[in-house]
PDB file of N, CA and C in Angstrom:
ATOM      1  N   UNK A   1       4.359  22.276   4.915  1.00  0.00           N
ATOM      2  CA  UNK A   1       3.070  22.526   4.311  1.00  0.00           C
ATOM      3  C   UNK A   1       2.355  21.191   4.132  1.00  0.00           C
ATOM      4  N   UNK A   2       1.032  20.914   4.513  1.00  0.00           N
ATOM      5  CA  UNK A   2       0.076  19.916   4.165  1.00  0.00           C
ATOM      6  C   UNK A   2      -0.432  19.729   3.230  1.00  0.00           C
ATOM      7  N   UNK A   3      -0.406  18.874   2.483  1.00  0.00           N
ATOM      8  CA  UNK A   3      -1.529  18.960   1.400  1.00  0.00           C
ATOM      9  C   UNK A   3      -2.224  17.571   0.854  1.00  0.00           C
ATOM     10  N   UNK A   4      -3.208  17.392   0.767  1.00  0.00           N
ATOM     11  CA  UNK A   4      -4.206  16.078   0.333  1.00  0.00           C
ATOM     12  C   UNK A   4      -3.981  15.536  -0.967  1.00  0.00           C
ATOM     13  N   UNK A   5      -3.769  14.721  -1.604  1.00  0.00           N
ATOM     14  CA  UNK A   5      -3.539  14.275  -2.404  1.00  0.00           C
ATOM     15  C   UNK A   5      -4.886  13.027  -2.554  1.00  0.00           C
ATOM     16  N   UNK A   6      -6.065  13.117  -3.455  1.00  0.00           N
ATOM     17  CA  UNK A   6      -7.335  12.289  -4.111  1.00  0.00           C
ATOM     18  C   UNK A   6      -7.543  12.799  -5.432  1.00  0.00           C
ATOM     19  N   UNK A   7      -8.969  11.470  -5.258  1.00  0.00           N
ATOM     20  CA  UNK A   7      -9.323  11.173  -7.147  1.00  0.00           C
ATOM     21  C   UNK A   7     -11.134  12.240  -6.802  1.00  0.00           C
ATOM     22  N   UNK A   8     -10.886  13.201  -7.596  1.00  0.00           N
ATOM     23  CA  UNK A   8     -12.294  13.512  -6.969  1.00  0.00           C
ATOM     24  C   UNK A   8     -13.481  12.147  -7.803  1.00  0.00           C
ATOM     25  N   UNK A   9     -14.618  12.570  -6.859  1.00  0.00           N
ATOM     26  CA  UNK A   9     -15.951  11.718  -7.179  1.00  0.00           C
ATOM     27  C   UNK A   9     -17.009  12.780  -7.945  1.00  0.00           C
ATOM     28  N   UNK A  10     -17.866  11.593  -8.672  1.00  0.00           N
ATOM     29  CA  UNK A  10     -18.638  12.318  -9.312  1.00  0.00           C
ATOM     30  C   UNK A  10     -19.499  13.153  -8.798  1.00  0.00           C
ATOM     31  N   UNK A  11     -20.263  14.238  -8.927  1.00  0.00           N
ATOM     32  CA  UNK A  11     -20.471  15.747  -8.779  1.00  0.00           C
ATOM     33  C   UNK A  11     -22.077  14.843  -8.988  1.00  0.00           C
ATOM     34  N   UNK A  12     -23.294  15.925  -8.260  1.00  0.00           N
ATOM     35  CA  UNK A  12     -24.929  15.036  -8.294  1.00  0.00           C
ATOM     36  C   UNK A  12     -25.118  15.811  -9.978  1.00  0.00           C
ATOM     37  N   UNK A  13     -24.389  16.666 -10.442  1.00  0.00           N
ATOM     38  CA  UNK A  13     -24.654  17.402 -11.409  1.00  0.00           C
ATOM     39  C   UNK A  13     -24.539  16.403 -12.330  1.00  0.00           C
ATOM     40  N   UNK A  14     -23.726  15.636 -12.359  1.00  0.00           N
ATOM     41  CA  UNK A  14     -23.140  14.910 -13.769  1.00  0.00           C
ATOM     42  C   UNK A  14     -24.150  13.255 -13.735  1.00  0.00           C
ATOM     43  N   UNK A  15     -23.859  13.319 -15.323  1.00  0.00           N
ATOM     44  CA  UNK A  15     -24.344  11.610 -15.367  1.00  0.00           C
ATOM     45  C   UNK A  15     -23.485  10.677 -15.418  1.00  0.00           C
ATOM     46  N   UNK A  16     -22.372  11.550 -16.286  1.00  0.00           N
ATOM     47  CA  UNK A  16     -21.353  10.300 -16.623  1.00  0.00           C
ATOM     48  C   UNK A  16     -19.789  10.720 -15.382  1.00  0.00           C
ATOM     49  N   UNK A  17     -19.024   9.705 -15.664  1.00  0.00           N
ATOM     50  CA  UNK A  17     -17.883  10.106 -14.446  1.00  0.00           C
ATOM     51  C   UNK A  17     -17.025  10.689 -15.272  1.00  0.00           C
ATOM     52  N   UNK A  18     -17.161  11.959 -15.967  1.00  0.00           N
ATOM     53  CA  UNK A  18     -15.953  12.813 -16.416  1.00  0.00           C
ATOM     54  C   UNK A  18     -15.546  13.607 -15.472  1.00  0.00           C
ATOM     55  N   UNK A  19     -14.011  13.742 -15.980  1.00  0.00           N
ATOM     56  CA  UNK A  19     -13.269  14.370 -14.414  1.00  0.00           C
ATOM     57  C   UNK A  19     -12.929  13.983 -13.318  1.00  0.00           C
ATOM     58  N   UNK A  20     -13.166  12.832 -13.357  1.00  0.00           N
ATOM     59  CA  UNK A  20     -12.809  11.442 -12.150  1.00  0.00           C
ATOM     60  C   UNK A  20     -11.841  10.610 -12.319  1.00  0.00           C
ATOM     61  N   UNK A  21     -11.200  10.900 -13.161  1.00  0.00           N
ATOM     62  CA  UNK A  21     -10.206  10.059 -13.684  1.00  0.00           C
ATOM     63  C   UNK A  21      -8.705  10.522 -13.124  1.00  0.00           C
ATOM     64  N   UNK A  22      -8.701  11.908 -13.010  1.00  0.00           N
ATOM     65  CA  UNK A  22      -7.133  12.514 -12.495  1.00  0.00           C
ATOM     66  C   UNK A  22      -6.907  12.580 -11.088  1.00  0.00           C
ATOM     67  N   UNK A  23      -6.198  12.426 -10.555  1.00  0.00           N
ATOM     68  CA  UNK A  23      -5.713  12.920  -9.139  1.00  0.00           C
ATOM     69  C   UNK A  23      -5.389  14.747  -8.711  1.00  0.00           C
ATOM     70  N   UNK A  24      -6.060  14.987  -7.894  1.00  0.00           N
ATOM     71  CA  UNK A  24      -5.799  16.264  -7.601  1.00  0.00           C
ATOM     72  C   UNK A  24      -4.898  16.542  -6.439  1.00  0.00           C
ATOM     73  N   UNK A  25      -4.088  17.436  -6.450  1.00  0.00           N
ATOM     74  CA  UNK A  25      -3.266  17.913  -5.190  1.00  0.00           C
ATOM     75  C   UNK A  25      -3.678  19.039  -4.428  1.00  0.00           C
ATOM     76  N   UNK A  26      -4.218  19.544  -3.260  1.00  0.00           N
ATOM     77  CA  UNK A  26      -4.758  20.455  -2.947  1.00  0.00           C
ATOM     78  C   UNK A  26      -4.092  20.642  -1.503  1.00  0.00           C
ATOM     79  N   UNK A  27      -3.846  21.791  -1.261  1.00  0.00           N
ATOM     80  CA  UNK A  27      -3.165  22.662  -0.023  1.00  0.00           C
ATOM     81  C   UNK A  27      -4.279  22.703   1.622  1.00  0.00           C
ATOM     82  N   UNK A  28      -3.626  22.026   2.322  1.00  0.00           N
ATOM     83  CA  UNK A  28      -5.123  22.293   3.394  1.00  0.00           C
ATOM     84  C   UNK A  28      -4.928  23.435   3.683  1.00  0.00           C
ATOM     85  N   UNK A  29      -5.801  24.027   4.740  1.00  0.00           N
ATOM     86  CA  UNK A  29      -6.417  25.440   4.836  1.00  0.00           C
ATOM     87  C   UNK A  29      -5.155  25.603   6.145  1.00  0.00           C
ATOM     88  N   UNK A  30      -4.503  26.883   5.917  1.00  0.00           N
ATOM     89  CA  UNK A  30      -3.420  26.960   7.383  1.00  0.00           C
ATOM     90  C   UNK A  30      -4.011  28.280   7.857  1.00  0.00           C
ATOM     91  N   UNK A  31      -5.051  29.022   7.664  1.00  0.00           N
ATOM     92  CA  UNK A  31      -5.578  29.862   8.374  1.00  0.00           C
ATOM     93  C   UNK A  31      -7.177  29.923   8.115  1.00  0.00           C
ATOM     94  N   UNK A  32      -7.996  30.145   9.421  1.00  0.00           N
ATOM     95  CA  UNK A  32      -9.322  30.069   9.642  1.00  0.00           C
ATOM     96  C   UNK A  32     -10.022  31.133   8.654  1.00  0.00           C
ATOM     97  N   UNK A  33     -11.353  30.339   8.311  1.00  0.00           N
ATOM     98  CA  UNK A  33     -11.828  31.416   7.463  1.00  0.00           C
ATOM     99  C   UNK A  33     -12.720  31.802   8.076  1.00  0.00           C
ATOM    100  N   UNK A  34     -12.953  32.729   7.832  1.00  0.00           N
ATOM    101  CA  UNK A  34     -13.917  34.181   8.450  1.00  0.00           C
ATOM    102  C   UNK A  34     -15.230  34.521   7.806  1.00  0.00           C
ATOM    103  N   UNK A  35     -16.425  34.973   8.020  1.00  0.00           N
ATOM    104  CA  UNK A  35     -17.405  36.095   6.901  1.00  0.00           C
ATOM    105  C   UNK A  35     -16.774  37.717   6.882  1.00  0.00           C
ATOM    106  N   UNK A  36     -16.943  37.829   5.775  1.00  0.00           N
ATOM    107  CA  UNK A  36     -16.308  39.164   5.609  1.00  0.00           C
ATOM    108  C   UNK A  36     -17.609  40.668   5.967  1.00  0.00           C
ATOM    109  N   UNK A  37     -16.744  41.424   6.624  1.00  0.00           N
ATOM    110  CA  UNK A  37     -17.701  42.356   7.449  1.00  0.00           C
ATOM    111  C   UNK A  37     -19.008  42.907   6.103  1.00  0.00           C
ATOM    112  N   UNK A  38     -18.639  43.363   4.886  1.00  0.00           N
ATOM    113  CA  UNK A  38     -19.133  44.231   4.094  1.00  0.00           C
ATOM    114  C   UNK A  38     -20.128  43.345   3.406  1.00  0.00           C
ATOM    115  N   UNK A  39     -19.953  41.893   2.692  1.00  0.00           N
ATOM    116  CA  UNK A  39     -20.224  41.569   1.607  1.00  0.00           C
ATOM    117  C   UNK A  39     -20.939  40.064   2.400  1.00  0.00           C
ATOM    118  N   UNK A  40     -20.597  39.944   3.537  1.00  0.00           N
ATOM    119  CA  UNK A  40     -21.122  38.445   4.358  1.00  0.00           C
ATOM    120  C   UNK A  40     -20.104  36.911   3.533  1.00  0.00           C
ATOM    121  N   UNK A  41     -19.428  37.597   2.479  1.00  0.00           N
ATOM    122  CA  UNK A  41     -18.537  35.889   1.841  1.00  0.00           C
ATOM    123  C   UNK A  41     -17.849  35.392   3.090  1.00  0.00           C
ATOM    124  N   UNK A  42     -17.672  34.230   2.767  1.00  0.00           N
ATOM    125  CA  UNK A  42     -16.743  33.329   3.738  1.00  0.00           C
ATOM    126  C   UNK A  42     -15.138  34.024   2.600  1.00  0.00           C
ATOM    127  N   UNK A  43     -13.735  34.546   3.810  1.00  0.00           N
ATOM    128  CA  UNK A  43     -12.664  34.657   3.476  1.00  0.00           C
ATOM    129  C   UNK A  43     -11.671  34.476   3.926  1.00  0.00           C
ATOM    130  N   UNK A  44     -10.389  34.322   3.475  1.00  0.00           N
ATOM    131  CA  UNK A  44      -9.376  33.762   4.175  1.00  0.00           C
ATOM    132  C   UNK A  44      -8.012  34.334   3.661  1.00  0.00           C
ATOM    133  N   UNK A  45      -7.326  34.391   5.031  1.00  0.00           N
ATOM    134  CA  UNK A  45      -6.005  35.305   4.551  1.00  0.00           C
ATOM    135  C   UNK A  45      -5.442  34.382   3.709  1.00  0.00           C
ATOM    136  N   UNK A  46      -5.216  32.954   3.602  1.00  0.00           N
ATOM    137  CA  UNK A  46      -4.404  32.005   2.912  1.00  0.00           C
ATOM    138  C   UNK A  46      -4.887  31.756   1.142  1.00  0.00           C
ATOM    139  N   UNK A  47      -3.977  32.317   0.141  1.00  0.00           N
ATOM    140  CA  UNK A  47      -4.391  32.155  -1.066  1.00  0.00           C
ATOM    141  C   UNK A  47      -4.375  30.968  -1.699  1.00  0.00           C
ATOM    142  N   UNK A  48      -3.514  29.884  -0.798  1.00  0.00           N
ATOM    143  CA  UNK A  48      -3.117  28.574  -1.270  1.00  0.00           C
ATOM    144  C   UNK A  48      -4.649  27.977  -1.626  1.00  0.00           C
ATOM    145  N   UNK A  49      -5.403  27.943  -0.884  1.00  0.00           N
ATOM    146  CA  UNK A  49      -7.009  26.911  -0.929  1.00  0.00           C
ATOM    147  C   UNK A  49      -7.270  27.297  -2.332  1.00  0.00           C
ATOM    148  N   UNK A  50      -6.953  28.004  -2.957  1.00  0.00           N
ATOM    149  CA  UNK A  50      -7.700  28.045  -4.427  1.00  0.00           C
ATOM    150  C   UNK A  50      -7.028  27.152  -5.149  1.00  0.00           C
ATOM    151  N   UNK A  51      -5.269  27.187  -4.700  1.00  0.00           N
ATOM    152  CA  UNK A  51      -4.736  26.264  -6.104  1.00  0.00           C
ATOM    153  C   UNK A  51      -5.143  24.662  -5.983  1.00  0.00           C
ATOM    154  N   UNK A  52      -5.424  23.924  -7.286  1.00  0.00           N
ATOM    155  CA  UNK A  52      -5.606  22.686  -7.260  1.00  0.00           C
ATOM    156  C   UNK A  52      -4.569  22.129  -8.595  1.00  0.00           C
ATOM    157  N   UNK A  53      -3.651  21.353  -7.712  1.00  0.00           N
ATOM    158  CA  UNK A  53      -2.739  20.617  -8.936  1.00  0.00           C
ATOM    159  C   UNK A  53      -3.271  19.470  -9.770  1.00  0.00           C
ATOM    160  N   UNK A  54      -3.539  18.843 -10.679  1.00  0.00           N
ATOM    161  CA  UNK A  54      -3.768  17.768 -11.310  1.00  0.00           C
ATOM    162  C   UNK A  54      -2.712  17.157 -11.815  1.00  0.00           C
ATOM    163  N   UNK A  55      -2.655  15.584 -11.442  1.00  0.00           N
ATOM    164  CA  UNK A  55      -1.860  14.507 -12.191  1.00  0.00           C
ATOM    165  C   UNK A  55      -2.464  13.487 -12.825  1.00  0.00           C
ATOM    166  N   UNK A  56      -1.802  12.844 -13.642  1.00  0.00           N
ATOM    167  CA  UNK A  56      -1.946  11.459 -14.220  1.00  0.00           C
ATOM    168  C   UNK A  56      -2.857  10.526 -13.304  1.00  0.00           C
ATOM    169  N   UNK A  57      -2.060  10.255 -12.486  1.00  0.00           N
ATOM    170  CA  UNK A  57      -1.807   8.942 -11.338  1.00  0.00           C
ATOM    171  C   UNK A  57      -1.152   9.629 -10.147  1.00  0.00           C
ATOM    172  N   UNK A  58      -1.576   8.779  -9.408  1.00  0.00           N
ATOM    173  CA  UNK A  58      -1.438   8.809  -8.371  1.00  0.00           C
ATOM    174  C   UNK A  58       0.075   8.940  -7.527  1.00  0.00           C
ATOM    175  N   UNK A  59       1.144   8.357  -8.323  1.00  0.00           N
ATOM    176  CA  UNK A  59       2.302   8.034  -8.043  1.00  0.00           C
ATOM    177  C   UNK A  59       2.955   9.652  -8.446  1.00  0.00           C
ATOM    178  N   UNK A  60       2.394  10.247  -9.586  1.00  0.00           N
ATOM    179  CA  UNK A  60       2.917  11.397  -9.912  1.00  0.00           C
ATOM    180  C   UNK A  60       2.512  12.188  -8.703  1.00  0.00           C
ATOM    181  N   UNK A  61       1.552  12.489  -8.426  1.00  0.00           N
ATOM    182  CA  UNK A  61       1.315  13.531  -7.334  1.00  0.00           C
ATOM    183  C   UNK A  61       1.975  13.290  -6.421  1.00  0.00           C
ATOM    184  N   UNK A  62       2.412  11.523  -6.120  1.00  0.00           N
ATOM    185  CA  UNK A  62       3.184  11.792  -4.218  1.00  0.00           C
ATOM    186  C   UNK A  62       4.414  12.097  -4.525  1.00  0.00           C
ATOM    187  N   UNK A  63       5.293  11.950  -5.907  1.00  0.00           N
ATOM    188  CA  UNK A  63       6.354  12.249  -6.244  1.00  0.00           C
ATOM    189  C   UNK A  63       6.869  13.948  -6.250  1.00  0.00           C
ATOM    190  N   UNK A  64       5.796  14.643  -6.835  1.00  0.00           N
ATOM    191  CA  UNK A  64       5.905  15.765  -6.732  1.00  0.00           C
ATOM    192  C   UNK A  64       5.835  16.573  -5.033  1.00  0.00           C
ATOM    193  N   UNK A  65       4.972  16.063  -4.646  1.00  0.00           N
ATOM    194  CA  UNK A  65       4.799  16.198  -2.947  1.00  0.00           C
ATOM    195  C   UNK A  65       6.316  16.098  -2.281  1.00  0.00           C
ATOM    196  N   UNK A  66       6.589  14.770  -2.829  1.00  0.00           N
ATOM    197  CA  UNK A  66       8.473  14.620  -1.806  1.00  0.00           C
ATOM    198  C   UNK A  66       9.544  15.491  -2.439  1.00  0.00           C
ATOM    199  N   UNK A  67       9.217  15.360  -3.714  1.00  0.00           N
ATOM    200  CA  UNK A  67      10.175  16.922  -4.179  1.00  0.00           C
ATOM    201  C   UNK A  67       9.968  18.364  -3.551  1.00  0.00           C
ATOM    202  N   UNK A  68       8.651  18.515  -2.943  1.00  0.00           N
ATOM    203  CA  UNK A  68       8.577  20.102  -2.575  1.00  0.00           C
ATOM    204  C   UNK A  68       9.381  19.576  -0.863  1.00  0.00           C
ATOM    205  N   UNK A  69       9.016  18.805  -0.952  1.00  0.00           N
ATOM    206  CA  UNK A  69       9.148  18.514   0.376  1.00  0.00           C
ATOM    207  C   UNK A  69       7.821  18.911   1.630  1.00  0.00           C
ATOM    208  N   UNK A  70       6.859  18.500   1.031  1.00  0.00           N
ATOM    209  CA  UNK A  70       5.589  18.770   1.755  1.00  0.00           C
ATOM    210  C   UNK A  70       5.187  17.249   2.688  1.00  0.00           C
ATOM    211  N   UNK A  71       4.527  17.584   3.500  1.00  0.00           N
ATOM    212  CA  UNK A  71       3.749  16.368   3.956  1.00  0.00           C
ATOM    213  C   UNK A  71       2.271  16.302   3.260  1.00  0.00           C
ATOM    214  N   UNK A  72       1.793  14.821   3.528  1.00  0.00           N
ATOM    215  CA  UNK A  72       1.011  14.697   2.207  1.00  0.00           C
ATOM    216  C   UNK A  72       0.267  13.687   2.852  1.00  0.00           C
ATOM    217  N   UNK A  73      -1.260  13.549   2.680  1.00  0.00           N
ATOM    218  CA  UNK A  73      -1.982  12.614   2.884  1.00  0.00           C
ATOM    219  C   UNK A  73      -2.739  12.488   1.521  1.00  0.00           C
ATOM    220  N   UNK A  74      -2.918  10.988   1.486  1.00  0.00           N
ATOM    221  CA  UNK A  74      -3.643  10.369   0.792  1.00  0.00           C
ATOM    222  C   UNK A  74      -5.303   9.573   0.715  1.00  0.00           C
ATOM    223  N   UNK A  75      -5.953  10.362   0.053  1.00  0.00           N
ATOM    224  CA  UNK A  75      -7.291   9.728   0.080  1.00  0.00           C
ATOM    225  C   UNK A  75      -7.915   8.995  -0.685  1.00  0.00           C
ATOM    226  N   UNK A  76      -8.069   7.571  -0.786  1.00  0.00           N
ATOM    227  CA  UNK A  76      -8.232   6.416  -1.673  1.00  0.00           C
ATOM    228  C   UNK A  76      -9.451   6.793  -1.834  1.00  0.00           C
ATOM    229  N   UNK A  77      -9.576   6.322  -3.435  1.00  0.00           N
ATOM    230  CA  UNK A  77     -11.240   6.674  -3.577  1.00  0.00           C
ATOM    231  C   UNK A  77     -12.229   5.229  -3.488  1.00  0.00           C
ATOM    232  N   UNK A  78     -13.479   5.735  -3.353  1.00  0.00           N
ATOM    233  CA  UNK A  78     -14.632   4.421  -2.520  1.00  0.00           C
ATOM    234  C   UNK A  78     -14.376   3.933  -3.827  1.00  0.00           C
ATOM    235  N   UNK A  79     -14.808   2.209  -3.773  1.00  0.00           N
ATOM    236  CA  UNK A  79     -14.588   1.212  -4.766  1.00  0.00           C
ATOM    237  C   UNK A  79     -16.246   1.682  -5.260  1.00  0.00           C
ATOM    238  N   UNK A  80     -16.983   1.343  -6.423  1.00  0.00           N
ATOM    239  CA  UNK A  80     -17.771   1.638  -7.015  1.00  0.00           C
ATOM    240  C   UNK A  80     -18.284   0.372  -7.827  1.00  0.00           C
ATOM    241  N   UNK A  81     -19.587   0.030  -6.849  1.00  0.00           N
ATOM    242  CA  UNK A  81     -20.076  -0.721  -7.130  1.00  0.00           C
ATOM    243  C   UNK A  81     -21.213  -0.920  -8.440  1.00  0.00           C
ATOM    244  N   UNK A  82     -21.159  -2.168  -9.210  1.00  0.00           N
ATOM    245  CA  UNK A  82     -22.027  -1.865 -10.561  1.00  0.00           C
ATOM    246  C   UNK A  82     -22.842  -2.916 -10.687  1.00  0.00           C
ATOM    247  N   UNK A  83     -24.069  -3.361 -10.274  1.00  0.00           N
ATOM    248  CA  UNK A  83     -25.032  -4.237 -10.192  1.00  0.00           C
ATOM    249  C   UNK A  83     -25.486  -3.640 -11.726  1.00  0.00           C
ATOM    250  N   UNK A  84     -25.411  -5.024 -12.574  1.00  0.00           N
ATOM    251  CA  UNK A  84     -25.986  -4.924 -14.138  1.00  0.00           C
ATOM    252  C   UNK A  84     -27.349  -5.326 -13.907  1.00  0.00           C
ATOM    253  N   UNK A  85     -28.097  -4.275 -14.711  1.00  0.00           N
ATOM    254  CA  UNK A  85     -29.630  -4.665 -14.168  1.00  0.00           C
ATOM    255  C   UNK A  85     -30.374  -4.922 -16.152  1.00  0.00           C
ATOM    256  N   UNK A  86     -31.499  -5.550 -16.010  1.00  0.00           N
ATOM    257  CA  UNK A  86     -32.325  -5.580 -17.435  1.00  0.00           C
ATOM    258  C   UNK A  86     -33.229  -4.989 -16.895  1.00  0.00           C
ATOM    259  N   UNK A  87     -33.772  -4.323 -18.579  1.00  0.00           N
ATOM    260  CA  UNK A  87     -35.184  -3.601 -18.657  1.00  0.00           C
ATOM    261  C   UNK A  87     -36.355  -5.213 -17.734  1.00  0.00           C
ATOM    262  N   UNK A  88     -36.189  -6.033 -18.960  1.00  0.00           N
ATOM    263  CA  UNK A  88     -37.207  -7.061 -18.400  1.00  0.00           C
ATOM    264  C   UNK A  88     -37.542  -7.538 -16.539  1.00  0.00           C
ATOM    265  N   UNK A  89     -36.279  -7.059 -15.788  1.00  0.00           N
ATOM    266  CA  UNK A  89     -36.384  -7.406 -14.455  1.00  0.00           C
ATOM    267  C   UNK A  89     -37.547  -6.512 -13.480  1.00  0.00           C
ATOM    268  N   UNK A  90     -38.239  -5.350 -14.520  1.00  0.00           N
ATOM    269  CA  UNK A  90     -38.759  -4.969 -13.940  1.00  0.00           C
ATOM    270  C   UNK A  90     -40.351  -5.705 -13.742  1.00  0.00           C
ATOM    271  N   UNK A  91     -40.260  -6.521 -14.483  1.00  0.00           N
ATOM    272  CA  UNK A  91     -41.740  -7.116 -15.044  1.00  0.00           C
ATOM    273  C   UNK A  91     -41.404  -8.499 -14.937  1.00  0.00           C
ATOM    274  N   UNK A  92     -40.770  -8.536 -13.996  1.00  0.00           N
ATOM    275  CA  UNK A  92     -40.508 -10.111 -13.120  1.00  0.00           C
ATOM    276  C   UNK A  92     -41.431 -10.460 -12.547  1.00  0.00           C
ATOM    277  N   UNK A  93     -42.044 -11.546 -12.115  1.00  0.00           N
ATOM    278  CA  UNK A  93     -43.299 -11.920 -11.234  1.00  0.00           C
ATOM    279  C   UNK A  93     -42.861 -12.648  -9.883  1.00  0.00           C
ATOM    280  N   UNK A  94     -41.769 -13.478  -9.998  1.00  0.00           N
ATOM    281  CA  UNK A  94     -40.973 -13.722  -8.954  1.00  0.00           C
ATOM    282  C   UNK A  94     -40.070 -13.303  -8.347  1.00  0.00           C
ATOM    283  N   UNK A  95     -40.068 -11.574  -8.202  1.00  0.00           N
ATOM    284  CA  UNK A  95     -39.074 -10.844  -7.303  1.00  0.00           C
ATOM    285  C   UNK A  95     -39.840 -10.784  -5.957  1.00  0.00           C
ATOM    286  N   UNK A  96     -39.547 -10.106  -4.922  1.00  0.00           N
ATOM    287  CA  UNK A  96     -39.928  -9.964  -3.757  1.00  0.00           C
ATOM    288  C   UNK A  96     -40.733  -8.792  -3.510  1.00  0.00           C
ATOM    289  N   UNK A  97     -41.731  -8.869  -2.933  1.00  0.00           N
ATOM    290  CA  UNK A  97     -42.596  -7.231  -2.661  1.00  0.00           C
ATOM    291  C   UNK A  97     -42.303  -7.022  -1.620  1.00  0.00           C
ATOM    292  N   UNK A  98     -42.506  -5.362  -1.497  1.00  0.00           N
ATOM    293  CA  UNK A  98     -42.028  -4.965  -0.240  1.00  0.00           C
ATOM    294  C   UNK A  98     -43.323  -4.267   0.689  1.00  0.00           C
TER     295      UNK A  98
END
């Protein structure tokens, strides 16, 4: 069995990064999903895609992975860059125009 092991990223919904902090374990998809004839949803014979495990760290999730004995990829999350800005920089006279 496959399964991904990342830190999710923040959501356009949110302001602050809550929920970004845990590692999730998630099952890849082992059968194609379909639209369903009656209702038009996207569905899939495989019930696994719903479960999502959460850990601590990172080390917990690959640990648990070699205990099931799964194969497991890992997805590092983007580094996150933080340029500190001031109110006053907006009312600079020597910045650059564009």
């Amino acid at each position: 069995m496959n399964v991904r092991i990342y830190q999710p990223s923040k959501t356009a919904m949110q302001s602050g990064r809550a929920k970004t902090h845990n590692w999730l374990l998630e099952y890849e998809i082992e059968t194609p999903r379909r639209p369903e004839p009656l209702m038009g949803w996207i569905s899939s014979g495989d019930t696994l895609n719903q479960v999502k495990l959460t850990f601590e760290t990172k080390e917990e999730a690959i640990a648990f992975a070699e205990r099931k004995g799964w194969t497991y990829s890992v997805q590092e999350p983007a580094v996150r860059r933080f340029r500190p800005r001031n109110y006053a920089d907006n009312f600079r006279t020597d910045r650059p125009r564009f």
